[in-house]
C-alpha atoms as a PDB file:
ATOM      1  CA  UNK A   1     -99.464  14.134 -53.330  1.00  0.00           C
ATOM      2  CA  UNK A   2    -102.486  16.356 -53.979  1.00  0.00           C
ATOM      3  CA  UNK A   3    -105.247  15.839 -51.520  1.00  0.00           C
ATOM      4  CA  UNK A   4    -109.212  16.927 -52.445  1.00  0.00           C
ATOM      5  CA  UNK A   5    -111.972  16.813 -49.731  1.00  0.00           C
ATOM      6  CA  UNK A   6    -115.771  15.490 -50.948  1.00  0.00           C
ATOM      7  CA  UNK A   7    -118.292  16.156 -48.621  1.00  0.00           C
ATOM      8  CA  UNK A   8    -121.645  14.239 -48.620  1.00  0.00           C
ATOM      9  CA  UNK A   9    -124.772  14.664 -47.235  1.00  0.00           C
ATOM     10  CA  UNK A  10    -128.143  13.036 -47.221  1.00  0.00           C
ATOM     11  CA  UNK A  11    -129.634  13.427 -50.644  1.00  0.00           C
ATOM     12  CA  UNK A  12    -126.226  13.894 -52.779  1.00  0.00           C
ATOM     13  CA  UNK A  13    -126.327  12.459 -55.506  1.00  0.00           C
ATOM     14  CA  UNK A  14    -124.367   9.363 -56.404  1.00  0.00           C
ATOM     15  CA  UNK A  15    -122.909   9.871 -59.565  1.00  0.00           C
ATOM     16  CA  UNK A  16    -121.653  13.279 -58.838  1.00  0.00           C
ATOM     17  CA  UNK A  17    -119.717  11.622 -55.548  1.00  0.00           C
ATOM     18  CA  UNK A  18    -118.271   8.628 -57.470  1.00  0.00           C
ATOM     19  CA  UNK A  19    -117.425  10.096 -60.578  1.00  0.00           C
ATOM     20  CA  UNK A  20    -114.997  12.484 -59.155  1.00  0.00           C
ATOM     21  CA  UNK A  21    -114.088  10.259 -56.513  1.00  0.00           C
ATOM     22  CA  UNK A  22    -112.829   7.156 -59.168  1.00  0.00           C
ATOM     23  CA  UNK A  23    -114.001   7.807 -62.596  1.00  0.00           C
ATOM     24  CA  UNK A  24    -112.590   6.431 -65.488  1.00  0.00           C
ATOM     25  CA  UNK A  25    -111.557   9.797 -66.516  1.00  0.00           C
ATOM     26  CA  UNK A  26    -108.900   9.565 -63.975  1.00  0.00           C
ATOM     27  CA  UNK A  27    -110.574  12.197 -61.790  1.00  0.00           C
ATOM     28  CA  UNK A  28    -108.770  12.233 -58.420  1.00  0.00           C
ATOM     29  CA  UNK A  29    -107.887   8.779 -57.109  1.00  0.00           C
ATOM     30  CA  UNK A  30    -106.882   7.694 -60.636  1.00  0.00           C
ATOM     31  CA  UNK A  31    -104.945  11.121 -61.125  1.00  0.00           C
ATOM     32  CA  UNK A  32    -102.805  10.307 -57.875  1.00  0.00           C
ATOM     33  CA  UNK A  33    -105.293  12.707 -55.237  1.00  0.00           C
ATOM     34  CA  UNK A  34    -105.457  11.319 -51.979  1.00  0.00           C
ATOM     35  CA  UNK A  35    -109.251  12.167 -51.406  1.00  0.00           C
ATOM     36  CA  UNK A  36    -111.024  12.251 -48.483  1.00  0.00           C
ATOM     37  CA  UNK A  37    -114.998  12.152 -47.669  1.00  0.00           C
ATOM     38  CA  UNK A  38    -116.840  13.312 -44.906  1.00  0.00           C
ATOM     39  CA  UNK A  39    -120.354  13.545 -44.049  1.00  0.00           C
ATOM     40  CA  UNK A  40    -122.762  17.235 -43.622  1.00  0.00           C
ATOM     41  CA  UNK A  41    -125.522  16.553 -40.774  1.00  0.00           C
ATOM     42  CA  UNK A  42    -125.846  12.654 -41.398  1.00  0.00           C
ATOM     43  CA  UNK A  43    -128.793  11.231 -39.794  1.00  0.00           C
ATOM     44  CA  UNK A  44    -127.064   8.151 -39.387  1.00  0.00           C
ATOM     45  CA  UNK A  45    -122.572   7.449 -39.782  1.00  0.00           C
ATOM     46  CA  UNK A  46    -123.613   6.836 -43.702  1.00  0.00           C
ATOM     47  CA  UNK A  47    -124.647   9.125 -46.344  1.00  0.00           C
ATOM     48  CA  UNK A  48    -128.378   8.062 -47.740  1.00  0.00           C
ATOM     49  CA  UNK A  49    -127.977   9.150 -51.106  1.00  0.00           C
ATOM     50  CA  UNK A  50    -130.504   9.954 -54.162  1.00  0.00           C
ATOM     51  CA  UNK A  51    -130.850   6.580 -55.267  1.00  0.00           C
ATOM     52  CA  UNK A  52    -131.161   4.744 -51.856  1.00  0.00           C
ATOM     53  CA  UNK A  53    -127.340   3.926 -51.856  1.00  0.00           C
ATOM     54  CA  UNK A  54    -125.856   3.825 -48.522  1.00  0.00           C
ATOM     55  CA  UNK A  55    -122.344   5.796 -48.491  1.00  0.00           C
ATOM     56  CA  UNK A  56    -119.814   5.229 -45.790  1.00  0.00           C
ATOM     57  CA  UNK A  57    -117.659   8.482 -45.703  1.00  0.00           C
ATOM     58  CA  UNK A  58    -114.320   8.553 -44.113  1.00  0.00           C
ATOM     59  CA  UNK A  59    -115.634  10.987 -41.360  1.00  0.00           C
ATOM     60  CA  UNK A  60    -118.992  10.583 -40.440  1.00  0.00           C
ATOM     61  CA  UNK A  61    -118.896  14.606 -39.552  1.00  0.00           C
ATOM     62  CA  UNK A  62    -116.645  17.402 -41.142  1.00  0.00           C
ATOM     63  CA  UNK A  63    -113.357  16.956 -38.849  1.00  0.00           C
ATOM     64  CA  UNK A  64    -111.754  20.591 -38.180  1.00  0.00           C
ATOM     65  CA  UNK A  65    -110.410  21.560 -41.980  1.00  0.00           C
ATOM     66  CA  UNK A  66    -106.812  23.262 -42.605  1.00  0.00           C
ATOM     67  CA  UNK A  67    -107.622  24.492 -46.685  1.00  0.00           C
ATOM     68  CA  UNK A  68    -103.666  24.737 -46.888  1.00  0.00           C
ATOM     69  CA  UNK A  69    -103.540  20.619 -46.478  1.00  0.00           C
ATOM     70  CA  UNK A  70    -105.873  20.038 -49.824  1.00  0.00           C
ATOM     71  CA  UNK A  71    -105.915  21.117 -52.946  1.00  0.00           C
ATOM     72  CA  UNK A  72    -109.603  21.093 -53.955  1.00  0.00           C
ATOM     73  CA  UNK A  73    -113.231  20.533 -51.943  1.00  0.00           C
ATOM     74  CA  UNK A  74    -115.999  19.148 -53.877  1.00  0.00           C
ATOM     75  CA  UNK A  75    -119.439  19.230 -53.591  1.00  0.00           C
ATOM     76  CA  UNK A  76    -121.608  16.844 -55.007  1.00  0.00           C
ATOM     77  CA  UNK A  77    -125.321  17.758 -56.788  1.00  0.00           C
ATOM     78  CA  UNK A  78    -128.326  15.967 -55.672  1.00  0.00           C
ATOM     79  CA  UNK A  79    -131.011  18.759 -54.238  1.00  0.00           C
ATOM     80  CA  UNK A  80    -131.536  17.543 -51.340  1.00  0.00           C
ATOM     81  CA  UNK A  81    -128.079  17.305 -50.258  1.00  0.00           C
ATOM     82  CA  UNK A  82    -126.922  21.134 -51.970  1.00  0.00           C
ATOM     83  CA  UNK A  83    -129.782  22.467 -49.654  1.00  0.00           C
ATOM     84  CA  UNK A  84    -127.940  20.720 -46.510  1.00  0.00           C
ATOM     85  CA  UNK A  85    -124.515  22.110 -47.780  1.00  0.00           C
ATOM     86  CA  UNK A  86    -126.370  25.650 -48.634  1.00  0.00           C
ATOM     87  CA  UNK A  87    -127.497  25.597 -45.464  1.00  0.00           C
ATOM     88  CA  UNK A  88    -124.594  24.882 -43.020  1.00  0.00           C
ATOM     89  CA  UNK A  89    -122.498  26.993 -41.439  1.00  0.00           C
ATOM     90  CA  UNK A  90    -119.498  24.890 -41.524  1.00  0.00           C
ATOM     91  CA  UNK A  91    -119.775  23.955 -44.987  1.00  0.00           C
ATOM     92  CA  UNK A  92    -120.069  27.416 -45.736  1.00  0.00           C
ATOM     93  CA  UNK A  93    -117.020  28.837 -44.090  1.00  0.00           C
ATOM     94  CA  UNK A  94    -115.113  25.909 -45.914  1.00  0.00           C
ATOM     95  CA  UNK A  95    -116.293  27.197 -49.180  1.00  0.00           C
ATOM     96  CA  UNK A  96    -115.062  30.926 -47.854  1.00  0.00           C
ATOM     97  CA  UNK A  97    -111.614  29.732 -47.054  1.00  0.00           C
ATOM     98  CA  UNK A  98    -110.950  27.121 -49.587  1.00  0.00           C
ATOM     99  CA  UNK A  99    -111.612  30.465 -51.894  1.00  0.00           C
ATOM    100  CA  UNK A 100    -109.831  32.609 -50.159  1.00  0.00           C
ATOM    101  CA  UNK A 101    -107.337  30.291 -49.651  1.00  0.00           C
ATOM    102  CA  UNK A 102    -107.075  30.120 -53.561  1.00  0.00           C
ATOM    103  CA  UNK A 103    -108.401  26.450 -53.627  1.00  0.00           C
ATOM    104  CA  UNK A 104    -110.489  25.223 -55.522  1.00  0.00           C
ATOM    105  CA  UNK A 105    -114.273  24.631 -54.310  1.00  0.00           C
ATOM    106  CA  UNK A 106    -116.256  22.858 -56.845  1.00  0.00           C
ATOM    107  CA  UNK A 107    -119.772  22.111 -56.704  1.00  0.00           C
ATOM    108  CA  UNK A 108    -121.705  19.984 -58.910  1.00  0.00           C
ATOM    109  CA  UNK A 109    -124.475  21.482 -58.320  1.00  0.00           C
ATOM    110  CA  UNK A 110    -125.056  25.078 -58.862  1.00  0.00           C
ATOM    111  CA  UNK A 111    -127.390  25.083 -56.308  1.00  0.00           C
ATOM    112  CA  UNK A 112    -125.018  23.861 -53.578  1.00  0.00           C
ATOM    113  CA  UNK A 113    -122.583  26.969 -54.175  1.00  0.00           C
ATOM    114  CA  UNK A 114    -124.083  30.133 -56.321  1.00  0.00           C
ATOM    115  CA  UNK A 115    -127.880  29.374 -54.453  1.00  0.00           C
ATOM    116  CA  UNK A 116    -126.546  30.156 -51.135  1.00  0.00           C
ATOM    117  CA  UNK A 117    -124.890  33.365 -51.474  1.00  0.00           C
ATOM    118  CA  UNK A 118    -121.355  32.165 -52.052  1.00  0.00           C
ATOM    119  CA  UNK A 119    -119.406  33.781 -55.149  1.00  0.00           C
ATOM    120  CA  UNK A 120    -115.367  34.589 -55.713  1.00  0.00           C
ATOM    121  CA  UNK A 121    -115.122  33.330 -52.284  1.00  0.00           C
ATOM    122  CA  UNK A 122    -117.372  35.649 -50.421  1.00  0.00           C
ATOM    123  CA  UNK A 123    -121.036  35.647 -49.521  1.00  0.00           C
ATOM    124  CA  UNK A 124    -123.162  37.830 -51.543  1.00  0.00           C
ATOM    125  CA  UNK A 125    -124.878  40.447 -49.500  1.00  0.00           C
ATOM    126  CA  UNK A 126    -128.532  40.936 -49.572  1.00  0.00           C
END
């Protein structure tokens, strides 16, 4: 079974999370992913989202990652949130070997991915 990873942080936005996650489309869930959620420097164990929506995520905190055990990593728009996932170290070494791993790493919002240095897998210099 294919297996994608959506992270979430404070500020995502919730569309771009559950859309992907279950949308009528039959995005992941509905297209037989088993997908997993975990949280990016949560203030609390839930996500606060955009919209003041409360999202529980699997793991409250990214859980050490193996790329080779999923097949995609999402990460959801919202501008606050694609600042916190711009910004951390973890999320960026994710990014790096989900890439390099020759995953896919997705974000909805260009932002979250191109805004904080990360392109073809490796961080921009300069």
């Amino acid at each position: 079974m294919p297996k994608a990873l959506i992270l979430v942080a404070d500020g995502s936005e919730e569309i771009e999370f559950v859309t992907p996650y279950d949308a009528p489309e039959e995005v992941f869930t509905r297209a037989g992913f088993d997908v997993v959620s975990a949280g990016v420097n949560l203030k609390h164990d839930y996500a606060h989202l955009s919209r003041n929506i409360r999202l529980l995520p699997d793991h409250p905190s990214i859980p050490p990652i193996n790329p080779s055990n999923f097949d995609v990593l999402l990460l959801p728009g919202g501008a606050p949130g694609a600042k916190t996932f711009s910004t951390d170290p973890t999320v960026l070494k994710l990014i790096h070997d989900f890439r390099s791993a020759g995953k896919y790493a997705w974000d909805g919002d260009v932002v979250g991915v191109d805004g904080c240095g990360v392109v073809g897998g490796e961080r921009e210099k300069g």
